[in-house]
C-alpha atoms as a PDB file:
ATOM      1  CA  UNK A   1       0.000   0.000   0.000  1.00  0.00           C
ATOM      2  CA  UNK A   2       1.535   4.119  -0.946  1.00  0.00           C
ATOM      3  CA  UNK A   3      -0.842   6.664   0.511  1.00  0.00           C
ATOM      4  CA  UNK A   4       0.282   9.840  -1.325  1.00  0.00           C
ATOM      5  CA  UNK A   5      -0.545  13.435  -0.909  1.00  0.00           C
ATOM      6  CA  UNK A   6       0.442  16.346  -3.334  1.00  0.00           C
ATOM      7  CA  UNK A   7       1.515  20.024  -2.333  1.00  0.00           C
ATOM      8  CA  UNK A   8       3.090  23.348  -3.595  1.00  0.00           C
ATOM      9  CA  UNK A   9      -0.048  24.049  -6.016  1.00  0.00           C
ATOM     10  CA  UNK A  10      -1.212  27.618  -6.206  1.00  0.00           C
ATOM     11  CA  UNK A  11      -1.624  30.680  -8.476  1.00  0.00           C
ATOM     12  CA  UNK A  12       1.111  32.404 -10.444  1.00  0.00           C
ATOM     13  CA  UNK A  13       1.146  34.028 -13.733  1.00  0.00           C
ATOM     14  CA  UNK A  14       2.037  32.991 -17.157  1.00  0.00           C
ATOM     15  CA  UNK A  15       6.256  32.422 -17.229  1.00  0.00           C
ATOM     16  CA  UNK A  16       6.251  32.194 -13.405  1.00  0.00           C
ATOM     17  CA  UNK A  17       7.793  28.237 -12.089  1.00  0.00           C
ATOM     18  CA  UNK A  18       6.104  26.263  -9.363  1.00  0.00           C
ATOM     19  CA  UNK A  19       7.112  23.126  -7.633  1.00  0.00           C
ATOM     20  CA  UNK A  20       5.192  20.265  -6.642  1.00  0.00           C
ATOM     21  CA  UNK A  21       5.870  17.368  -4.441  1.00  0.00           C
ATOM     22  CA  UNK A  22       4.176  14.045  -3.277  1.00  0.00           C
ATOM     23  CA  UNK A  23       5.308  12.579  -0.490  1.00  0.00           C
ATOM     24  CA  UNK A  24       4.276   8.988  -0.059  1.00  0.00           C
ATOM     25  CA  UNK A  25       3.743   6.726   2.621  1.00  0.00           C
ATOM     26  CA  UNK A  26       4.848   3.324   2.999  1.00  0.00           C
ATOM     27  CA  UNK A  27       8.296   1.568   3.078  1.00  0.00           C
ATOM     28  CA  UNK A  28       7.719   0.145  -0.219  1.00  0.00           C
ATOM     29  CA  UNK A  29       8.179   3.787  -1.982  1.00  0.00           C
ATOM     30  CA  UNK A  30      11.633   3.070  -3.647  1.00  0.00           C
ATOM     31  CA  UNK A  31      10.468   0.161  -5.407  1.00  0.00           C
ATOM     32  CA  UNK A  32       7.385   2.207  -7.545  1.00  0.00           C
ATOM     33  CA  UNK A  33       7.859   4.447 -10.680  1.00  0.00           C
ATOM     34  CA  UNK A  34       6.208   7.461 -10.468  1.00  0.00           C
ATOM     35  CA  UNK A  35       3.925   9.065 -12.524  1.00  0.00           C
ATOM     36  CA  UNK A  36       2.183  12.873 -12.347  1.00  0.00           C
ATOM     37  CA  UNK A  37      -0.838  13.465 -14.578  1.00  0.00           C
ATOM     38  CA  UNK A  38      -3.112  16.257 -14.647  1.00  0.00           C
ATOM     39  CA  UNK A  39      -6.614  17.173 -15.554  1.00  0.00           C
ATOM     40  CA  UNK A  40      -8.230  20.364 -16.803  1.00  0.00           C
ATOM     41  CA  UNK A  41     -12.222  21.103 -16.154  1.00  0.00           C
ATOM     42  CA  UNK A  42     -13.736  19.716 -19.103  1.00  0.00           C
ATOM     43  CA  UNK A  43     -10.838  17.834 -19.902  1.00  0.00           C
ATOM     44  CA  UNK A  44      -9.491  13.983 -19.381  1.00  0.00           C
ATOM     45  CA  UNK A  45      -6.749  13.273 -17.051  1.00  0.00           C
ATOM     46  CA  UNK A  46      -3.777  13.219 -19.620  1.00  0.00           C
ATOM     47  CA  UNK A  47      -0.008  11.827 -18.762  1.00  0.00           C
ATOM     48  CA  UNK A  48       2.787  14.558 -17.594  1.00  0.00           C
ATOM     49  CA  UNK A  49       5.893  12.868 -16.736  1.00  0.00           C
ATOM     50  CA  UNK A  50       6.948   9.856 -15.147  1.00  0.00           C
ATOM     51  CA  UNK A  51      10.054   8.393 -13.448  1.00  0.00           C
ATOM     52  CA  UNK A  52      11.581   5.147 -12.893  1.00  0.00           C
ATOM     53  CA  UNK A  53      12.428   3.737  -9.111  1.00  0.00           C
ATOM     54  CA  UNK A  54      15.963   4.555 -10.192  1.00  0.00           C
ATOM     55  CA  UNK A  55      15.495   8.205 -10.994  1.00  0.00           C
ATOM     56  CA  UNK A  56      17.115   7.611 -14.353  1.00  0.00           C
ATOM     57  CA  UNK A  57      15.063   7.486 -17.901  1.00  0.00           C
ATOM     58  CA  UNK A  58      12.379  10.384 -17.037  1.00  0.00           C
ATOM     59  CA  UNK A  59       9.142  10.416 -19.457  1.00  0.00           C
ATOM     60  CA  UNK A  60       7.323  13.743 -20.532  1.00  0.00           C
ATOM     61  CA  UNK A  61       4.746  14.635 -22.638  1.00  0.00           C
ATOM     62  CA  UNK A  62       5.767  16.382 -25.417  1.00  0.00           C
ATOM     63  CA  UNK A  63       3.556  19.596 -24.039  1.00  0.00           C
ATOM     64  CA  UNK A  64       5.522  19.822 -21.208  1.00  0.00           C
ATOM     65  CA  UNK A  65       9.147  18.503 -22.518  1.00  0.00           C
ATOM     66  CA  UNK A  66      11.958  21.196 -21.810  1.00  0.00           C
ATOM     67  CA  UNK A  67       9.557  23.183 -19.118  1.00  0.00           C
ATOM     68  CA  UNK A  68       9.025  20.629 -16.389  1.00  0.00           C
ATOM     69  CA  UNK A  69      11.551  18.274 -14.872  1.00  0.00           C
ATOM     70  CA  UNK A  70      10.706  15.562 -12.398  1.00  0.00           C
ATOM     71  CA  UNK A  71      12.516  13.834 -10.262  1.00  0.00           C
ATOM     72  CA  UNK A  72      12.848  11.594  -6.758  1.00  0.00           C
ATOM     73  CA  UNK A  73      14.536  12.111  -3.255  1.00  0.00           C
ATOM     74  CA  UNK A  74      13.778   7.981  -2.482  1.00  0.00           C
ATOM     75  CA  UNK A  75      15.093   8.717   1.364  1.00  0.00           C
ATOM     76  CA  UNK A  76      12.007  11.586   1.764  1.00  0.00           C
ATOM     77  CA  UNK A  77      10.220   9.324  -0.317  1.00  0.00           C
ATOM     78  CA  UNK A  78       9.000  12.127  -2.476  1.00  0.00           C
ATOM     79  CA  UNK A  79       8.607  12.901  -6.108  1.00  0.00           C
ATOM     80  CA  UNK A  80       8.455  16.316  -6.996  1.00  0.00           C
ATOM     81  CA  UNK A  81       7.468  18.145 -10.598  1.00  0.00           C
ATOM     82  CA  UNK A  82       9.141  21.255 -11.801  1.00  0.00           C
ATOM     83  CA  UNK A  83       7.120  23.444 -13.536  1.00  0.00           C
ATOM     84  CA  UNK A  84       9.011  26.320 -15.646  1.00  0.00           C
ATOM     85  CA  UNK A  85       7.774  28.860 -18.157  1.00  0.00           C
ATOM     86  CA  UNK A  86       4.436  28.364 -17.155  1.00  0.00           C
ATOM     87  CA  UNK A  87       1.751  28.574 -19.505  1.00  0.00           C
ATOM     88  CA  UNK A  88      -1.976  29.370 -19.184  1.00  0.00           C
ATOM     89  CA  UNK A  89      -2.794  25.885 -20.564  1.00  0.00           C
ATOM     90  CA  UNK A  90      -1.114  23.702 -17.935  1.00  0.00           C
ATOM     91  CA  UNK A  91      -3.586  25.012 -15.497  1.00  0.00           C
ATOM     92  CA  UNK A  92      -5.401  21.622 -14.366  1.00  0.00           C
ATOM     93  CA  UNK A  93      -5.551  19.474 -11.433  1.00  0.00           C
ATOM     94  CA  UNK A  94      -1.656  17.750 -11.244  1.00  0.00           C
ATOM     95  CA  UNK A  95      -2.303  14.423  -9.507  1.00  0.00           C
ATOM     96  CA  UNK A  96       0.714  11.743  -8.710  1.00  0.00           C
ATOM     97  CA  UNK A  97       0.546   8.200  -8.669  1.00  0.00           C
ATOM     98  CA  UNK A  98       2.591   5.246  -8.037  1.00  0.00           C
ATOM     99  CA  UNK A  99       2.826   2.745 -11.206  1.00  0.00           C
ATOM    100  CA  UNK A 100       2.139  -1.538 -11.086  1.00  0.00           C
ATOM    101  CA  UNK A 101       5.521  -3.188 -11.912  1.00  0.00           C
ATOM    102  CA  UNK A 102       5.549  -3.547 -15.769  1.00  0.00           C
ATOM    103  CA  UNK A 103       5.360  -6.946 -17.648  1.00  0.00           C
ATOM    104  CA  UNK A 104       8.348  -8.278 -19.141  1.00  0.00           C
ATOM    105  CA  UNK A 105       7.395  -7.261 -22.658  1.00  0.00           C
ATOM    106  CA  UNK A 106       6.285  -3.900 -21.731  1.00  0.00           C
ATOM    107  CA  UNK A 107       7.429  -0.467 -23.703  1.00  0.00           C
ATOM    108  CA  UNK A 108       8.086   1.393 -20.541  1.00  0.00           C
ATOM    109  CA  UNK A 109       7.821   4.493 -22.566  1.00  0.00           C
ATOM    110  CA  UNK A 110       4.173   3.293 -23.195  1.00  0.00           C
ATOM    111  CA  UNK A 111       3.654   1.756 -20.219  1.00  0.00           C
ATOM    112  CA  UNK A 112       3.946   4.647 -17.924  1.00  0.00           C
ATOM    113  CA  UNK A 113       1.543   7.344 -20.344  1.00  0.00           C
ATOM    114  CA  UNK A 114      -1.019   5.208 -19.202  1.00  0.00           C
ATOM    115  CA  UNK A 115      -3.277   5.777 -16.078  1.00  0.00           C
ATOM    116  CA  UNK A 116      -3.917   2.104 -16.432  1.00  0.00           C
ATOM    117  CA  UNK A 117      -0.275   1.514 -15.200  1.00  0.00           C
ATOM    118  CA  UNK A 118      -0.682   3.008 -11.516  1.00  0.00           C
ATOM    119  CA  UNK A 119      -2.483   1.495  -8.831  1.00  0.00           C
ATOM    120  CA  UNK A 120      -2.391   4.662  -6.152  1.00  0.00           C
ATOM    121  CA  UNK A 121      -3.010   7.909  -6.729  1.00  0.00           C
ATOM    122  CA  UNK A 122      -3.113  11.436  -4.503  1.00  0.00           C
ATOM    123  CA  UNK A 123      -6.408  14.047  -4.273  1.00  0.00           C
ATOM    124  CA  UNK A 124      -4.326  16.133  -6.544  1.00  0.00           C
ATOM    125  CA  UNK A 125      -3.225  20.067  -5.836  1.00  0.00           C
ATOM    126  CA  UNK A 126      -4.778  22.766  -7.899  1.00  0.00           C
ATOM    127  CA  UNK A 127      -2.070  24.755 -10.517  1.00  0.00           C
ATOM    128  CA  UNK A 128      -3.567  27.671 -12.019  1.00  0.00           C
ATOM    129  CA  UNK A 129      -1.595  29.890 -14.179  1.00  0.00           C
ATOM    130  CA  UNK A 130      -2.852  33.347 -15.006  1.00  0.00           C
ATOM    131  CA  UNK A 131      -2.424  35.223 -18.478  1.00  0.00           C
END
């Protein structure tokens, strides 16, 4: 079981930078990939970035690629997201989540873009970003 909770949502204005964390719960943390995802009113929840147990081979979406960075501290067991160059579109709901261990024969570049790969996820932290 990973309880997590996002923080470090909030206002700021177009080009401003925010940083989020998730801290998770449970002595098992080192062993999940991480995911965030977000989801804007009227909108599905759509893939952000992801990272491995190891920290290495990060994932983005292309929307966010060379703005956000995530990465993992695995001794605060906490993943945190970035967020540079902020644009009014990446306002949303930013939620975390822990992935399943992937098959064998999985794309892990695949894998992880899919909600269907995590099996916790946090109440999500508000990011709006003014014009």
């Amino acid at each position: 079981q990973v309880q997590l909770v996002e923080s470090g949502g909030g206002l700021v204005q177009a080009g401003g930078s925010l940083r989020l964390s998730c801290a998770a719960a449970g002595r098992t943390f080192i062993s999940y990939a991480m995911g965030w995802f977000r989801q804007a009113p009227g909108k599905e929840r759509e893939f952000v970035a992801a990272i491995t147990w190891s920290g290495g081979n990060p994932y983005y979406a292309d929307s966010v690629k060379g703005r956000f960075t995530i990465s993992r501290d695995n001794a605060k067991n906490t993943v945190y997201l970035q967020m540079n160059s902020l644009k009014p579109e990446d306002t949303a709901v930013y939620y975390c989540a822990a992935a399943r261990a992937a098959g064998p024969l999985q794309i892990l570049a695949t894998y992880y873009r899919k909600e269907s790969a995590y099996g916790y996820w946090g109440q999500g932290t508000q990011v709006t970003v003014s014009s």
